[in-house]
C-alpha atoms as a PDB file:
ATOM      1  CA  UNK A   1      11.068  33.517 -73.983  1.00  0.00           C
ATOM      2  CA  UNK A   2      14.501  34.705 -73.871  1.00  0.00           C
ATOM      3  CA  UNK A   3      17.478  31.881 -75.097  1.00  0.00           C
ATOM      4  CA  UNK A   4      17.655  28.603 -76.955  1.00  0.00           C
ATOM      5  CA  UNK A   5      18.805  27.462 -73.778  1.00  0.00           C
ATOM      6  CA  UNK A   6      15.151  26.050 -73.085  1.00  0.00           C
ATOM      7  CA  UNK A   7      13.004  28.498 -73.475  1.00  0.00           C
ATOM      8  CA  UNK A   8      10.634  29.603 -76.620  1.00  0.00           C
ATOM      9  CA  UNK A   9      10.693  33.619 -77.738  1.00  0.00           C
ATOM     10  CA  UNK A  10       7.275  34.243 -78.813  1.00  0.00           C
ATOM     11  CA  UNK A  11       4.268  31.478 -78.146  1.00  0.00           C
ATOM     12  CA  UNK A  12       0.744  32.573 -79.681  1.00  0.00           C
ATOM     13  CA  UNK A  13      -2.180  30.570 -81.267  1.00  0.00           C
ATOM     14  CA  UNK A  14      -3.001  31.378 -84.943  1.00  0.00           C
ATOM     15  CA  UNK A  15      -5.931  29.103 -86.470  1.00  0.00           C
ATOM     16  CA  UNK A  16      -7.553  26.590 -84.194  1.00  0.00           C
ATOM     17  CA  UNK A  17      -5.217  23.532 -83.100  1.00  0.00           C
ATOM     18  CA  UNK A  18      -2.004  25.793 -84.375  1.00  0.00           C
ATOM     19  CA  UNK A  19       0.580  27.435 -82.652  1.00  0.00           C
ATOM     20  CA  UNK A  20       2.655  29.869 -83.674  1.00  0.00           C
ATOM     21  CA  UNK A  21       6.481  29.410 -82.032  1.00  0.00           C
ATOM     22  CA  UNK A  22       9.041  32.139 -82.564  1.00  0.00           C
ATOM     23  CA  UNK A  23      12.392  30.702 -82.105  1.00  0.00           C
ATOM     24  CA  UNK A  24      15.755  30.027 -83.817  1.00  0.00           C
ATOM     25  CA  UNK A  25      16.321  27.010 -87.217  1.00  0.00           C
ATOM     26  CA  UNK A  26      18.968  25.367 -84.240  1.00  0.00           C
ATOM     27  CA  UNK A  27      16.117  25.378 -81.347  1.00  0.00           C
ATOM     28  CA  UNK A  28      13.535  23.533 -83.895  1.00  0.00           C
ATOM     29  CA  UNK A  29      16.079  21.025 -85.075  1.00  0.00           C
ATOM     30  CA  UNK A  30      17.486  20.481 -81.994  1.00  0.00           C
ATOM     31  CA  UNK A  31      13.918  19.997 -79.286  1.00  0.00           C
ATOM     32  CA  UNK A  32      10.706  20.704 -80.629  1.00  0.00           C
ATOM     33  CA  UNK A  33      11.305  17.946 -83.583  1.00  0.00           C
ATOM     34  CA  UNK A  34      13.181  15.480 -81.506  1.00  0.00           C
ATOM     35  CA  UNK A  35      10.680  15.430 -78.645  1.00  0.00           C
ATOM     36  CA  UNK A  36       7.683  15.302 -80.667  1.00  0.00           C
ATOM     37  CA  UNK A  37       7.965  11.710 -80.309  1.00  0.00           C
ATOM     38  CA  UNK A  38       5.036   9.952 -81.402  1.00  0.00           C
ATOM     39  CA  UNK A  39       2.626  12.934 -81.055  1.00  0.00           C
ATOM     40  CA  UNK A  40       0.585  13.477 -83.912  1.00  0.00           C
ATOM     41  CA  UNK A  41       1.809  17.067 -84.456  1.00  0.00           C
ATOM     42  CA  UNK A  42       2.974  18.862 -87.962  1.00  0.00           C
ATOM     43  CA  UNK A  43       6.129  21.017 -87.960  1.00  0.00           C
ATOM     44  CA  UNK A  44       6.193  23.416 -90.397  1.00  0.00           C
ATOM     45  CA  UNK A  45       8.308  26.222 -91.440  1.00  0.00           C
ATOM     46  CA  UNK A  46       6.607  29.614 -91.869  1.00  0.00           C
ATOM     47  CA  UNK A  47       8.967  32.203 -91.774  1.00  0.00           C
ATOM     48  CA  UNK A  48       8.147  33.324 -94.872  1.00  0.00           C
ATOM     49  CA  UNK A  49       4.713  33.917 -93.934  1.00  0.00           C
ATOM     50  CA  UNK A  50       5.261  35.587 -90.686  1.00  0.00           C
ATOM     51  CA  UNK A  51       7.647  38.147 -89.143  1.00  0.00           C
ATOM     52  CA  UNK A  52       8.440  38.714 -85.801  1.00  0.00           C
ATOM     53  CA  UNK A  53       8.548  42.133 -84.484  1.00  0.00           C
ATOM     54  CA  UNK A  54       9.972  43.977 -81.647  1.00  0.00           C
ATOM     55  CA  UNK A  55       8.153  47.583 -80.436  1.00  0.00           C
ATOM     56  CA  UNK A  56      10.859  48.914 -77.883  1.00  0.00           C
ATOM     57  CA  UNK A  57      11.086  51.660 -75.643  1.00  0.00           C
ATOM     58  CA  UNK A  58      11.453  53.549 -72.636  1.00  0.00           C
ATOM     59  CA  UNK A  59       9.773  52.277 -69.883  1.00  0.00           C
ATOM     60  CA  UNK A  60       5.735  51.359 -70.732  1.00  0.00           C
ATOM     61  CA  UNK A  61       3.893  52.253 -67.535  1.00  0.00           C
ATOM     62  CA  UNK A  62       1.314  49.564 -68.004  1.00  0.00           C
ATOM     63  CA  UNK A  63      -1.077  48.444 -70.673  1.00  0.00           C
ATOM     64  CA  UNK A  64      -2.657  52.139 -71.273  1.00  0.00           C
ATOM     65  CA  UNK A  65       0.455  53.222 -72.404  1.00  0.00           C
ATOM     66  CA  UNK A  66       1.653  51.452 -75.435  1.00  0.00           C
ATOM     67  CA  UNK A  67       3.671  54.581 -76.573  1.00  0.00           C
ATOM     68  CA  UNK A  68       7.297  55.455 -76.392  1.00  0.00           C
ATOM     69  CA  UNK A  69       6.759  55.990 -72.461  1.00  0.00           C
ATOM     70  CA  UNK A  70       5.587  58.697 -70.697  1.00  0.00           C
ATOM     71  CA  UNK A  71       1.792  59.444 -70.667  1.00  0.00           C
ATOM     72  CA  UNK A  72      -1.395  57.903 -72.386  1.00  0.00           C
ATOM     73  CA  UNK A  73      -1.302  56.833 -76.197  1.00  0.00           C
ATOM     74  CA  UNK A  74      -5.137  56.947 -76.505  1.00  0.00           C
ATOM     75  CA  UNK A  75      -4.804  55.814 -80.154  1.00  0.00           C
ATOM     76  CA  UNK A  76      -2.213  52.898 -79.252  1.00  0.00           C
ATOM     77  CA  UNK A  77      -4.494  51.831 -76.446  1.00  0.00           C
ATOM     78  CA  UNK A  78      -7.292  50.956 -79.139  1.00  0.00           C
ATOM     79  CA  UNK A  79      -4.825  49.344 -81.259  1.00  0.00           C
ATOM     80  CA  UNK A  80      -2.666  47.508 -79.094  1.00  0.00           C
ATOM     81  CA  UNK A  81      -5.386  45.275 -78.507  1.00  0.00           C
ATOM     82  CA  UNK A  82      -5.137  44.226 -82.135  1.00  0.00           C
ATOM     83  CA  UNK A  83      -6.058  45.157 -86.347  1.00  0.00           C
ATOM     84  CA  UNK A  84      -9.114  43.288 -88.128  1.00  0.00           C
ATOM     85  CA  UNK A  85      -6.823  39.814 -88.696  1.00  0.00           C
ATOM     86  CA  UNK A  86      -6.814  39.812 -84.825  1.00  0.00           C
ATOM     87  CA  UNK A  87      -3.101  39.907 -84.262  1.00  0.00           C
ATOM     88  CA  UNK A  88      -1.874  41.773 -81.528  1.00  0.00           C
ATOM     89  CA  UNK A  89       1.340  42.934 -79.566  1.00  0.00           C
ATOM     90  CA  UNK A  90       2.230  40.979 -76.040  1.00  0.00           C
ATOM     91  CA  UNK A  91       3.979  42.598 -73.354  1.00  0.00           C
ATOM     92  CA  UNK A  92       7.977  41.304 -73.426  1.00  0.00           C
ATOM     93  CA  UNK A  93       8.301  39.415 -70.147  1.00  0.00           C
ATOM     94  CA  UNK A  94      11.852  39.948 -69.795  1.00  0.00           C
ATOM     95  CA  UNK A  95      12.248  43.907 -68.988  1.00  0.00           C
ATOM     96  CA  UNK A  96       9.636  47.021 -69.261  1.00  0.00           C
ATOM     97  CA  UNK A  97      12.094  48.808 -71.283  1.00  0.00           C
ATOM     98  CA  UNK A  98      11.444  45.885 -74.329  1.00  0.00           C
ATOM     99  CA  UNK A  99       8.232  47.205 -74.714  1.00  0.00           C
ATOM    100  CA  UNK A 100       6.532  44.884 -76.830  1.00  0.00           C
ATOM    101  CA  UNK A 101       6.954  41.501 -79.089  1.00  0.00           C
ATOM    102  CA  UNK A 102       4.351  39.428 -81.290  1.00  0.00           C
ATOM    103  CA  UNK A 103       4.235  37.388 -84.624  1.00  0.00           C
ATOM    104  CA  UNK A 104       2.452  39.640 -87.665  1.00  0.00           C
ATOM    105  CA  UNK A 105       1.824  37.752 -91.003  1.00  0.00           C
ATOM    106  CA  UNK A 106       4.105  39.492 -93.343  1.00  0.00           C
ATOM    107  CA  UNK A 107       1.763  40.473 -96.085  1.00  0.00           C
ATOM    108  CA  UNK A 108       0.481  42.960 -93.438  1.00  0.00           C
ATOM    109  CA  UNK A 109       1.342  45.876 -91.123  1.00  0.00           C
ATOM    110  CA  UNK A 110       1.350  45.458 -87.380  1.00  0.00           C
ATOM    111  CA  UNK A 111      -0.684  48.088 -85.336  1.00  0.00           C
ATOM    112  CA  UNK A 112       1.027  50.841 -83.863  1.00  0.00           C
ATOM    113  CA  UNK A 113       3.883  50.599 -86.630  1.00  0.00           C
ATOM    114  CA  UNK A 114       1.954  53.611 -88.658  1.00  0.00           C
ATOM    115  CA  UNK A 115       2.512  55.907 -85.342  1.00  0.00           C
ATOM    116  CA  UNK A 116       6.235  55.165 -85.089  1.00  0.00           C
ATOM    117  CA  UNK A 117       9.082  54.981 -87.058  1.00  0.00           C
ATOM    118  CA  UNK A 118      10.270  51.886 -88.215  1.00  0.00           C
ATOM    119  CA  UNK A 119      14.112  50.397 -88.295  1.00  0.00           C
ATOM    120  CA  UNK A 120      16.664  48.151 -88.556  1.00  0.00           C
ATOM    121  CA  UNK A 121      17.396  45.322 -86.709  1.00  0.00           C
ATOM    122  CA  UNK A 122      20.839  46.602 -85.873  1.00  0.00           C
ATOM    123  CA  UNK A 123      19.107  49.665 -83.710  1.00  0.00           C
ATOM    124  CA  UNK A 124      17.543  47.290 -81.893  1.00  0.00           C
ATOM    125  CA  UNK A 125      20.584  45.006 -81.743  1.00  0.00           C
ATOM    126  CA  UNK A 126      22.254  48.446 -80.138  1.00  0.00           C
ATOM    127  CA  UNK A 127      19.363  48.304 -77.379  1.00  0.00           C
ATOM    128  CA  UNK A 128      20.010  45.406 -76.240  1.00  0.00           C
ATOM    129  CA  UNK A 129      23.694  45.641 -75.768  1.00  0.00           C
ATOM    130  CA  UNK A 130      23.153  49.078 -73.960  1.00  0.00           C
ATOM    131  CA  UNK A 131      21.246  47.010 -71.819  1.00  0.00           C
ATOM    132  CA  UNK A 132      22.674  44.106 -71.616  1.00  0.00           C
ATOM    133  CA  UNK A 133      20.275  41.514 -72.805  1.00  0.00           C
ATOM    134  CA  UNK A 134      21.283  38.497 -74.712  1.00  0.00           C
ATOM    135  CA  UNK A 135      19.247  36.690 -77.730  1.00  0.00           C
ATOM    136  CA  UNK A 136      19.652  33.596 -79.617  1.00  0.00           C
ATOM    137  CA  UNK A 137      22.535  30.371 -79.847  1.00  0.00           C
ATOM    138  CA  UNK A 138      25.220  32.950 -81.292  1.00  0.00           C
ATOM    139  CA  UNK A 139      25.244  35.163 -78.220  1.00  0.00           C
ATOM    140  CA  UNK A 140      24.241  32.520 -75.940  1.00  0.00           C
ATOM    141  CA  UNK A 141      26.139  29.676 -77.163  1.00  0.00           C
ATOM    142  CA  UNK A 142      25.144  25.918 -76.015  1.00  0.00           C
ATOM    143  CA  UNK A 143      26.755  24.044 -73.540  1.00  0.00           C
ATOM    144  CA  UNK A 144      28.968  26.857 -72.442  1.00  0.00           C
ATOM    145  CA  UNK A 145      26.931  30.020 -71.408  1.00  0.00           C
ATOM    146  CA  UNK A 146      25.748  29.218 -67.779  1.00  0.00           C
ATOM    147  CA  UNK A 147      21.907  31.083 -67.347  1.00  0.00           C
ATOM    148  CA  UNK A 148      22.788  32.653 -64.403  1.00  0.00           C
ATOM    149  CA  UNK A 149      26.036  34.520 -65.510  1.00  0.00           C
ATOM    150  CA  UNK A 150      23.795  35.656 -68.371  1.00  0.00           C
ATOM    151  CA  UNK A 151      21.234  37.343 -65.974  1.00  0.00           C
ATOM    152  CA  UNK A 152      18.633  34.715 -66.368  1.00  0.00           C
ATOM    153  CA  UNK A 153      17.267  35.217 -63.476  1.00  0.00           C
ATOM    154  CA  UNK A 154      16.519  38.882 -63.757  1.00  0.00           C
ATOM    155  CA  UNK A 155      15.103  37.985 -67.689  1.00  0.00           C
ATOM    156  CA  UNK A 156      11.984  35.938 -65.861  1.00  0.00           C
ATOM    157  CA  UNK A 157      13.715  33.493 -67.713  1.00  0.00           C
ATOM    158  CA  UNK A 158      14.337  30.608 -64.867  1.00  0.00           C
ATOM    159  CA  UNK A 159      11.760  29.321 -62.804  1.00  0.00           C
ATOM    160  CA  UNK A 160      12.572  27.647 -59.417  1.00  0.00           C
ATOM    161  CA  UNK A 161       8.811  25.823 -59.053  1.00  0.00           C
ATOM    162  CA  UNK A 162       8.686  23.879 -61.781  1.00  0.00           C
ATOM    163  CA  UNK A 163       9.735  20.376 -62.101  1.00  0.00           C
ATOM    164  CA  UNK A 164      12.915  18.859 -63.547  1.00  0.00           C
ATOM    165  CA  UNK A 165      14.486  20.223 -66.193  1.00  0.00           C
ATOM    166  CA  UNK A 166      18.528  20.107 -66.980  1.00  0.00           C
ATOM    167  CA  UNK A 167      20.794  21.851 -64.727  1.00  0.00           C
ATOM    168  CA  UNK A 168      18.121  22.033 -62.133  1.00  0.00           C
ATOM    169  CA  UNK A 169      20.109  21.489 -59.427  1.00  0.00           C
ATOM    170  CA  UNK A 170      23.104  22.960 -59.713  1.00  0.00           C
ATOM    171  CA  UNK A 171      21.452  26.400 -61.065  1.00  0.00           C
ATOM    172  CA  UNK A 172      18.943  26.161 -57.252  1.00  0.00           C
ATOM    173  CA  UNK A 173      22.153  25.762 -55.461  1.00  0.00           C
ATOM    174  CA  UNK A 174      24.384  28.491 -57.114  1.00  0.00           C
ATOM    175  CA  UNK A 175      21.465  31.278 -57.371  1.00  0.00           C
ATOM    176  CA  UNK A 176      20.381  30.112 -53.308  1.00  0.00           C
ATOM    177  CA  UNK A 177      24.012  30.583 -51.965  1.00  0.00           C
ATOM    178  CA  UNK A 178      24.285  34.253 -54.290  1.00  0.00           C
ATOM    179  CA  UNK A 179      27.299  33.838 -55.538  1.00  0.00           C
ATOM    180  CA  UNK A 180      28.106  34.496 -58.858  1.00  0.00           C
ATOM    181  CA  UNK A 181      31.196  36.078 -59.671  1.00  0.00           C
ATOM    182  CA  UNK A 182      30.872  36.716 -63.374  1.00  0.00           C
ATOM    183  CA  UNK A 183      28.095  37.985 -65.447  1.00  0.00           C
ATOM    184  CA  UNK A 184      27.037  39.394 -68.990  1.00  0.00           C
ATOM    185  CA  UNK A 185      27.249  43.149 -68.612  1.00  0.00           C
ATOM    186  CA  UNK A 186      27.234  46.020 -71.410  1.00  0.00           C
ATOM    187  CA  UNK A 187      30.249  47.241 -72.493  1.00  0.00           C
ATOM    188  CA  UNK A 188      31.238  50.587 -74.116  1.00  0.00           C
ATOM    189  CA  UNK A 189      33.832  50.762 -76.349  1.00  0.00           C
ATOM    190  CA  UNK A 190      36.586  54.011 -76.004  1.00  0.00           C
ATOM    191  CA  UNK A 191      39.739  55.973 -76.939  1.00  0.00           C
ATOM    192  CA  UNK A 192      42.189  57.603 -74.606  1.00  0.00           C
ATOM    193  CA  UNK A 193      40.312  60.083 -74.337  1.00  0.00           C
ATOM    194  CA  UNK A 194      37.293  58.402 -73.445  1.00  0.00           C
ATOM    195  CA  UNK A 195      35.450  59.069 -76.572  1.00  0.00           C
ATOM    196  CA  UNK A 196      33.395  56.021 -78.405  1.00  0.00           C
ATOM    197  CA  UNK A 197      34.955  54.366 -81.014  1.00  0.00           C
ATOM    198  CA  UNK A 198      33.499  52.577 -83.852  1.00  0.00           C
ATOM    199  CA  UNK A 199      35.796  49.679 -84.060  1.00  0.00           C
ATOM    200  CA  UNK A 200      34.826  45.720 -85.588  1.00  0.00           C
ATOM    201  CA  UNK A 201      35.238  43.943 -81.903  1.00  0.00           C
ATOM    202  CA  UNK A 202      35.212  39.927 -82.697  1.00  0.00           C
ATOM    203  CA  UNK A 203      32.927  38.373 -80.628  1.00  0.00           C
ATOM    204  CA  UNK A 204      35.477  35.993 -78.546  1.00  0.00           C
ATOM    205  CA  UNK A 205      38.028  39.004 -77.956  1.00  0.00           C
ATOM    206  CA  UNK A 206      39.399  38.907 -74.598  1.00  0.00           C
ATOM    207  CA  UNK A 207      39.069  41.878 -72.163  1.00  0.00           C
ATOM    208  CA  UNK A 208      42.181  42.196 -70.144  1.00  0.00           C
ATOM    209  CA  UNK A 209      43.812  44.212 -67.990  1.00  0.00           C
ATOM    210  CA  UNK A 210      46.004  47.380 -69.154  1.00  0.00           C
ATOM    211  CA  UNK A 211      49.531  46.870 -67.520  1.00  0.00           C
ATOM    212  CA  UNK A 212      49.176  43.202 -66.175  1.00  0.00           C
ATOM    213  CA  UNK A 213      47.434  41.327 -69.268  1.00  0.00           C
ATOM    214  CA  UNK A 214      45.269  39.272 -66.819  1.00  0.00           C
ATOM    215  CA  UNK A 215      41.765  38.232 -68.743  1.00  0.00           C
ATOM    216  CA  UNK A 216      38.816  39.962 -67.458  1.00  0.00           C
ATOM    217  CA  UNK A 217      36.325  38.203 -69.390  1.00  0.00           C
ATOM    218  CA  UNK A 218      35.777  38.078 -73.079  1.00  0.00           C
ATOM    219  CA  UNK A 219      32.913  39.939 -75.518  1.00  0.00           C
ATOM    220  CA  UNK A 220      29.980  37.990 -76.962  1.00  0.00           C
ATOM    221  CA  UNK A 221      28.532  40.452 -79.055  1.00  0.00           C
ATOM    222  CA  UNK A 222      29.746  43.934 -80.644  1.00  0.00           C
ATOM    223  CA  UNK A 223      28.516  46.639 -82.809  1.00  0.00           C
ATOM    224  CA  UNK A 224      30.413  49.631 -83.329  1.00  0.00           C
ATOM    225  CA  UNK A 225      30.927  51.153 -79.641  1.00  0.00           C
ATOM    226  CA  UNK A 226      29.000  49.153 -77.846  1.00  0.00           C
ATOM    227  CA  UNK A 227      28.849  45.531 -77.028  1.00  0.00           C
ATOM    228  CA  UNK A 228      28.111  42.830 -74.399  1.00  0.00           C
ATOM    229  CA  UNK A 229      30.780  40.769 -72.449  1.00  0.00           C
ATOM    230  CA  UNK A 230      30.622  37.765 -70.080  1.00  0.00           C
ATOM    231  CA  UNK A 231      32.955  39.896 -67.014  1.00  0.00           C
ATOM    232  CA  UNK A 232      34.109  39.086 -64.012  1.00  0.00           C
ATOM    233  CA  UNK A 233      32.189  41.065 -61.674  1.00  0.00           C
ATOM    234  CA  UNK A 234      34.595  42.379 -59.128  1.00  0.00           C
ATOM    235  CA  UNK A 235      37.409  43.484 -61.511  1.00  0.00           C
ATOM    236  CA  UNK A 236      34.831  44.535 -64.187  1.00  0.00           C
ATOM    237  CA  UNK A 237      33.783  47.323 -61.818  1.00  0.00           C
ATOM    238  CA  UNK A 238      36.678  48.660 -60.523  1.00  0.00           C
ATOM    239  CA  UNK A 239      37.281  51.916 -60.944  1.00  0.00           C
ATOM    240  CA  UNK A 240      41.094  52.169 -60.505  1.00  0.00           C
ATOM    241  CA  UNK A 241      41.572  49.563 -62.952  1.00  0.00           C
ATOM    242  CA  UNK A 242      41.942  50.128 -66.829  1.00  0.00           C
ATOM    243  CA  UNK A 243      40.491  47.146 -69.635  1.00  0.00           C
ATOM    244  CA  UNK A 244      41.097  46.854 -72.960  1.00  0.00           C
ATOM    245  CA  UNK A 245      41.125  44.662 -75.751  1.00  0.00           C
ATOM    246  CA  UNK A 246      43.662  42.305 -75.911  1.00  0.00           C
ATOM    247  CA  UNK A 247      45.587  42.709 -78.992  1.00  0.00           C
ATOM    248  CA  UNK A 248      43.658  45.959 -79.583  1.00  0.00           C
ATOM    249  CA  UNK A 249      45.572  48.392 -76.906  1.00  0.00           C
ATOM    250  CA  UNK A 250      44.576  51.401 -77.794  1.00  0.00           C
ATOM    251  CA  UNK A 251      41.001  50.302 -77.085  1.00  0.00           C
ATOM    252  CA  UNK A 252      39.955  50.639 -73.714  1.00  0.00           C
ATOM    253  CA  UNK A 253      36.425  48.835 -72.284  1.00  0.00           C
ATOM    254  CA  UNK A 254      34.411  50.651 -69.968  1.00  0.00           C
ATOM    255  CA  UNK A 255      31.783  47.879 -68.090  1.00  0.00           C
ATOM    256  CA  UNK A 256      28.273  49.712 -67.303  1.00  0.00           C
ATOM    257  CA  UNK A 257      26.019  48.288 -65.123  1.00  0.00           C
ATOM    258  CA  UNK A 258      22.447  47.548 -66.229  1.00  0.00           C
ATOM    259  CA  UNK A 259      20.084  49.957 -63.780  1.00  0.00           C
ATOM    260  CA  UNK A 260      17.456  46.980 -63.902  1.00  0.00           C
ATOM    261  CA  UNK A 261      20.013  45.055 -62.374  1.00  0.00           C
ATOM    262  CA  UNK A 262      18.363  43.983 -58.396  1.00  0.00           C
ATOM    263  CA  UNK A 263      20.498  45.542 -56.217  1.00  0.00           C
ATOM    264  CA  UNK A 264      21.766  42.214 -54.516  1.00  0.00           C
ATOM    265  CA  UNK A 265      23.801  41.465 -57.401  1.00  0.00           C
ATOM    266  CA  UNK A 266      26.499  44.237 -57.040  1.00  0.00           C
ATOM    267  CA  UNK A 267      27.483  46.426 -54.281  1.00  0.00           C
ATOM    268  CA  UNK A 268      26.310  49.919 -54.466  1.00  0.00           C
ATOM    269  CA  UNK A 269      29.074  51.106 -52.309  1.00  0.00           C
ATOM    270  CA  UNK A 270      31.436  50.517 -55.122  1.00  0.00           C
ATOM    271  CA  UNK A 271      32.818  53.455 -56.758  1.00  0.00           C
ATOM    272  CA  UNK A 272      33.724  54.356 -60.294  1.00  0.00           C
ATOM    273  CA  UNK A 273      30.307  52.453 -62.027  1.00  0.00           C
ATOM    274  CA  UNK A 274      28.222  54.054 -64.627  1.00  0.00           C
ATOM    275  CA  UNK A 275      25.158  52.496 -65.935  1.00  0.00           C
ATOM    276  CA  UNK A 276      22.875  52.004 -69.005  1.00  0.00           C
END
């Protein structure tokens, strides 16, 4: 559900021999028409029709609790389940703190969205950077973003059972021998001082070291102080070391690691980490 890298966002029947697929225009030019083959199968474009949306969150404690975390929503427990059309929210199966994620026609209002209060795309944009999860071919660009320096693995995103699929190999072998030494991480972005700053960071700017220049890594994503960057590890997380942008000084990076991160991924002995 989580990239174009192979795997669909939202899957969910509508009328009887449909299906509903939630994806990006690149992922539906790209597969779905070109191994339809000779399959007798219509592909249409309804996004007009239908809107995908995101209910996010603090942790959800399980399906009774369909809230904003915490204790039992008794009136989003009857709802959850769906409104009179028979649409309904699904459970995000990359991280708890997602909440929830379905397909709603657009001529309608999802349940649940009457308790909350609704926003922009660019708030939930913000959650995912200060958590580190990456969406779509623009963040996770084809043929160069590797799935398991993007945290694949920790997304329920790669299986290791299933049969062939591209990569197969080399992905078993470098997530079996754990070493990986650079991955996607949040990034904060600060003055001197250490306070945020709202600054237009390109996605593609380098992150390099203060003093020696020596690249770091490089962001993929950015909105005003916060942002995602593929880092390496090691130097990403030391605390005696300073980053900033390179060609953008008085910028400094500070790297956060991701608390849903498992803890075999980093070393907990290492100093000088905050996390999102």
């Amino acid at each position: 559900m989580d990239s174009d890298l192979g795997r669909i966002r939202v899957v969910m029947g509508w009328q009887e021999g449909t299906v509903l697929l939630f994806c990006s225009e690149f992922v539906v030019c790209l597969n779905v028409d070109r191994y339809r083959l000779r399959s007798k199968v219509d592909i249409e474009n309804v996004a007009e029709e239908f809107s995908c949306w995101q209910r996010y969150g603090r942790n959800l404690s399980g399906s009774s609790s369909v809230g904003w975390g915490g204790g039992v929503d008794r009136a989003g427990e009857s709802t959850a389940s769906g409104n009179k059309y028979g649409w309904q929210w699904y459970e995000d199966p990359r991280l708890d703190c997602l909440g929830y994620r379905s397909i709603f026609p657009s001529d309608s209002t999802p349940p649940l969205v009457e308790a909350d209060k609704e926003t922009d795309e660019s708030n939930y944009l913000l959650w995912r950077l200060e958590h580190g999860v990456t969406e779509g071919s623009a963040e996770t660009p084809k043929g160069e973003a590797i799935p398991l320096e993007y945290n694949f693995v920790g997304l329920n995103a790669i299986s290791f059972d299933k049969g062939c699929y591209v990569g197969q190999e080399l992905i078993a072998r470098t997530h079996h021998r754990g070493v990986i030494r650079k991955r996607l991480v949040p990034l904060r972005f600060i003055d001197s001082d250490g306070k945020e700053v709202n600054q237009e960071i390109a996605a593609g700017a380098e992150v390099v070291e203060s003093g020696t220049g020596k690249k770091i890594g490089a962001v993929s994503t950015a909105l005003g102080s916060r942002g995602m960057g593929v880092m390496r590890v090691e130097e990403a997380f030391k605390g005696s070391t300073e980053l900033t942008v390179n060609g953008s000084e008085d910028v400094k990076v500070e790297a956060i690691k991701p608390t849903w991160w498992p803890v075999e991924w980093f070393q907990q002995d290492q100093s000088g980490v905050a996390s999102a």
